[in-house]
Protein backbone atom coordinates (compact mmCIF):
# COMPACT_ATOMS: atom_id res chain seq x y z
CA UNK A 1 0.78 117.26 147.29
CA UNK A 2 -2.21 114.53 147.41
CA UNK A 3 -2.33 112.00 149.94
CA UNK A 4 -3.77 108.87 149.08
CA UNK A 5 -4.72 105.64 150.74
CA UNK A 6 -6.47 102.24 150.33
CA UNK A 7 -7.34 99.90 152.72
CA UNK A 8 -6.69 97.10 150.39
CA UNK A 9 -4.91 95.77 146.85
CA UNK A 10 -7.19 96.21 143.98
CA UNK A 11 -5.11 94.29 141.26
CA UNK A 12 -3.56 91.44 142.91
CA UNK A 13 -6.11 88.79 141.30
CA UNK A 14 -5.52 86.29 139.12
CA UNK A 15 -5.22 86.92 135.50
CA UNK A 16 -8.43 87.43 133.93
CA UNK A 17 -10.48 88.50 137.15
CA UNK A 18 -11.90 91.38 137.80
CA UNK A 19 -10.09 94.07 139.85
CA UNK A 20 -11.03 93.74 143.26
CA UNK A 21 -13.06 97.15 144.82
CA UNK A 22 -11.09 98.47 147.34
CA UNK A 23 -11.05 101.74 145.95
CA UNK A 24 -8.41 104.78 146.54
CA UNK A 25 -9.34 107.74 148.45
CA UNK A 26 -7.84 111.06 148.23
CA UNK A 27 -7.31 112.56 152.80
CA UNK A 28 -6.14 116.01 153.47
CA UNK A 29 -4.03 113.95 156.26
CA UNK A 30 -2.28 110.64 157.36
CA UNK A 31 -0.51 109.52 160.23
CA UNK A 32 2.94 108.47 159.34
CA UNK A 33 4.19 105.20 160.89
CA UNK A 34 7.91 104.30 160.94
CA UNK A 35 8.53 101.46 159.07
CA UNK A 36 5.02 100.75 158.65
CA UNK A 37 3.11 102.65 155.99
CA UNK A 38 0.45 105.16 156.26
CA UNK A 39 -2.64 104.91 158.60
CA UNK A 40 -5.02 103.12 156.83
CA UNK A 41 -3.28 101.95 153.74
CA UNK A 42 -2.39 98.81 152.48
CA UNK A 43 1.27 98.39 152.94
CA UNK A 44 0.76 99.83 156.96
CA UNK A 45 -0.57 96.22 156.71
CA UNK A 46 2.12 94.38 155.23
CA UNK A 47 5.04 92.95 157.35
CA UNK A 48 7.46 95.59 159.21
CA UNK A 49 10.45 97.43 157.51
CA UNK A 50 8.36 96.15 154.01
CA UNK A 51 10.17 97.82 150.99
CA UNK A 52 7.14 99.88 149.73
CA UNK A 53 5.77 101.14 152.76
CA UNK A 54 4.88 104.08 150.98
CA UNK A 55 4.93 104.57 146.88
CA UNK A 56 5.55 108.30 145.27
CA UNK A 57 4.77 109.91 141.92
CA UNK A 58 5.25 112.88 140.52
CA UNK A 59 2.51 115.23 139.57
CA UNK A 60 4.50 115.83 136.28
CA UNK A 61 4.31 112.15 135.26
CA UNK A 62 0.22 112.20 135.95
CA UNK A 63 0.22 115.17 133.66
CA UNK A 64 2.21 113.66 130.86
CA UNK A 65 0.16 110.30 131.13
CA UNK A 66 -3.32 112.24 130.97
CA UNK A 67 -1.61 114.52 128.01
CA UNK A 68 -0.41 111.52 126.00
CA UNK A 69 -3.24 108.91 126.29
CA UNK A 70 -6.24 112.41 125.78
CA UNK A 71 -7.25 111.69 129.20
CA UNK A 72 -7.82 115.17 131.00
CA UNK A 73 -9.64 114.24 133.49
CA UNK A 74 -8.29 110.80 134.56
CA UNK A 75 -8.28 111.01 138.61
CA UNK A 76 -4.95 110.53 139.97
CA UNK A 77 -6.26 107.87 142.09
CA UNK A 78 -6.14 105.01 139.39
CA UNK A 79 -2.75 105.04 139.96
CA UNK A 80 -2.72 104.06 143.04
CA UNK A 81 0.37 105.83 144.50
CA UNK A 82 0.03 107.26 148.24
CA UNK A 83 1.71 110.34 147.68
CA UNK A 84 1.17 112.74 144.14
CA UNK A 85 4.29 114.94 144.47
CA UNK A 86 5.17 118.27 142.79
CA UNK A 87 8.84 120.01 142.13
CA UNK A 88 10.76 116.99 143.35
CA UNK A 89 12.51 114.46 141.10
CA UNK A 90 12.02 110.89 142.55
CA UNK A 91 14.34 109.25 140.41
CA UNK A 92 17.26 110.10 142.47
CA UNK A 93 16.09 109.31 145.44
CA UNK A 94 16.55 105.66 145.73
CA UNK A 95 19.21 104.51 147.93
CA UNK A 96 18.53 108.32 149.37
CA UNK A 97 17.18 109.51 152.83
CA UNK A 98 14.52 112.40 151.89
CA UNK A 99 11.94 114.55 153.72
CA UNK A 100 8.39 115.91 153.08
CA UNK A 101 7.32 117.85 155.35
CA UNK A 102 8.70 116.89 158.63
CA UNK A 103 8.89 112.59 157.94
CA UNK A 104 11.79 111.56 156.91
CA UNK A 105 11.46 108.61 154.28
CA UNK A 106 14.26 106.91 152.02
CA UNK A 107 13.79 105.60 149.02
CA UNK A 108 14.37 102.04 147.87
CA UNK A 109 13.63 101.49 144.34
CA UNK A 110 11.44 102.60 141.43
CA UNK A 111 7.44 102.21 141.40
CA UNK A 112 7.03 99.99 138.17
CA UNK A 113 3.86 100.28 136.58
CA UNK A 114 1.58 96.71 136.94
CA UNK A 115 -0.01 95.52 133.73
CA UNK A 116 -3.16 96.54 135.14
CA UNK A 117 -2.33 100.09 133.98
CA UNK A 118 -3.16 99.25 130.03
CA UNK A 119 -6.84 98.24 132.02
CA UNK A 120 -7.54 101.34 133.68
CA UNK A 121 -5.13 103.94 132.63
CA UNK A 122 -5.03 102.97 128.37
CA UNK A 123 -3.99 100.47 126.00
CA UNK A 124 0.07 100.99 126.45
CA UNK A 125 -0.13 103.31 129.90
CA UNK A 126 2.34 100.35 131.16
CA UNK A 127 4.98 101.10 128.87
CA UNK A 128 4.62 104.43 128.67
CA UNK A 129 5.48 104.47 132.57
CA UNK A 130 8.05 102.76 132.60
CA UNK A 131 9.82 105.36 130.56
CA UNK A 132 11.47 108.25 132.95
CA UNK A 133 10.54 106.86 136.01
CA UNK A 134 6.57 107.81 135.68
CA UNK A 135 5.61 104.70 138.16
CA UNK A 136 7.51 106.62 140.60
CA UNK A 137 9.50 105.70 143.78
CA UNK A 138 8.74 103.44 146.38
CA UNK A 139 9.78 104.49 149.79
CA UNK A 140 10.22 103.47 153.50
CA UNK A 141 9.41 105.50 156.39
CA UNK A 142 12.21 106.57 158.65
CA UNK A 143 10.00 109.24 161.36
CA UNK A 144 6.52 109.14 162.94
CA UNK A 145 4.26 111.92 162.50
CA UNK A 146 1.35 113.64 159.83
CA UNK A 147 1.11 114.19 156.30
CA UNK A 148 -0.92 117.43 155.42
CA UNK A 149 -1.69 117.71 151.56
CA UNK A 150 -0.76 120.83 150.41
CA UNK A 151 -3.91 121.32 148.16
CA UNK A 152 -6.54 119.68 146.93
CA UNK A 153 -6.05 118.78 143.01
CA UNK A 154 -9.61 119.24 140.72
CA UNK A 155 -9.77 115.97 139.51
């Protein structure tokens, strides 16, 4: 598993603007906060009991996107999720209660992709996420406690 964070939204600007530079940083581990949002992430920010305190995708999906648009080495950062997740399918999940590790989350609806995707994914990465849940799963957190990635990807 990767965790990622970002202190702030890159691509909420007006149309035609330049993505802001927050940027997205892979940590080996994050403090979990009940309906909050990870330590030093955007949506710990947002109001309590938000919808997307945490968002999910599935290692698969970044394989199949970097596999379909000839993009090998495309970070799994531009994406923008918190948590890059291997043998679990996310689709199911919403409406479920889940757990990683020792935090419970649940999840509460599916991670669409933004239009800002064609910009720095490919021409038609948008689309092509929407199929079979790529965006992946947005999530609340139900428990307190740490996130340890599992190992560090090479990309």
């Amino acid at each position: 598993m990767e965790i990622i964070i970002s202190p702030g939204h890159a691509y909420w600007v007006k149309r035609g603007q330049p993505a802001l530079q927050h940027g997205a940083e892979r940590v080996e581990r994050v403090e979990c906060l009940a309906g909050r949002g990870l330590r030093g992430d955007r949506y710990a920010e947002k109001r309590c009991e938000h919808k997307g305190q945490v968002t999910l995708m599935s290692s698969l999906a970044v394989d199949e996107i970097r596999q379909h648009f000839g993009l090998p080495d495309l970070p799994s950062t531009v994406f923008r999720r918190n948590l890059i997740v291997s043998d679990i399918d996310l689709a199911p999940l919403v409406g479920q209660r889940f757990h990683i590790q020792d935090i419970e989350f649940e999840g509460t609806e599916e991670c669409l992709p933004c239009r800002w995707m064609d910009r720095v994914v490919a021409e038609g990465a948008r689309t092509f996420m929407k199929e079979n849940f790529r965006g992946g799963l947005r999530a609340k957190l139900l428990s307190d406690g740490v996130l340890v990635a599992l190992q560090q990807a090479s990309d």
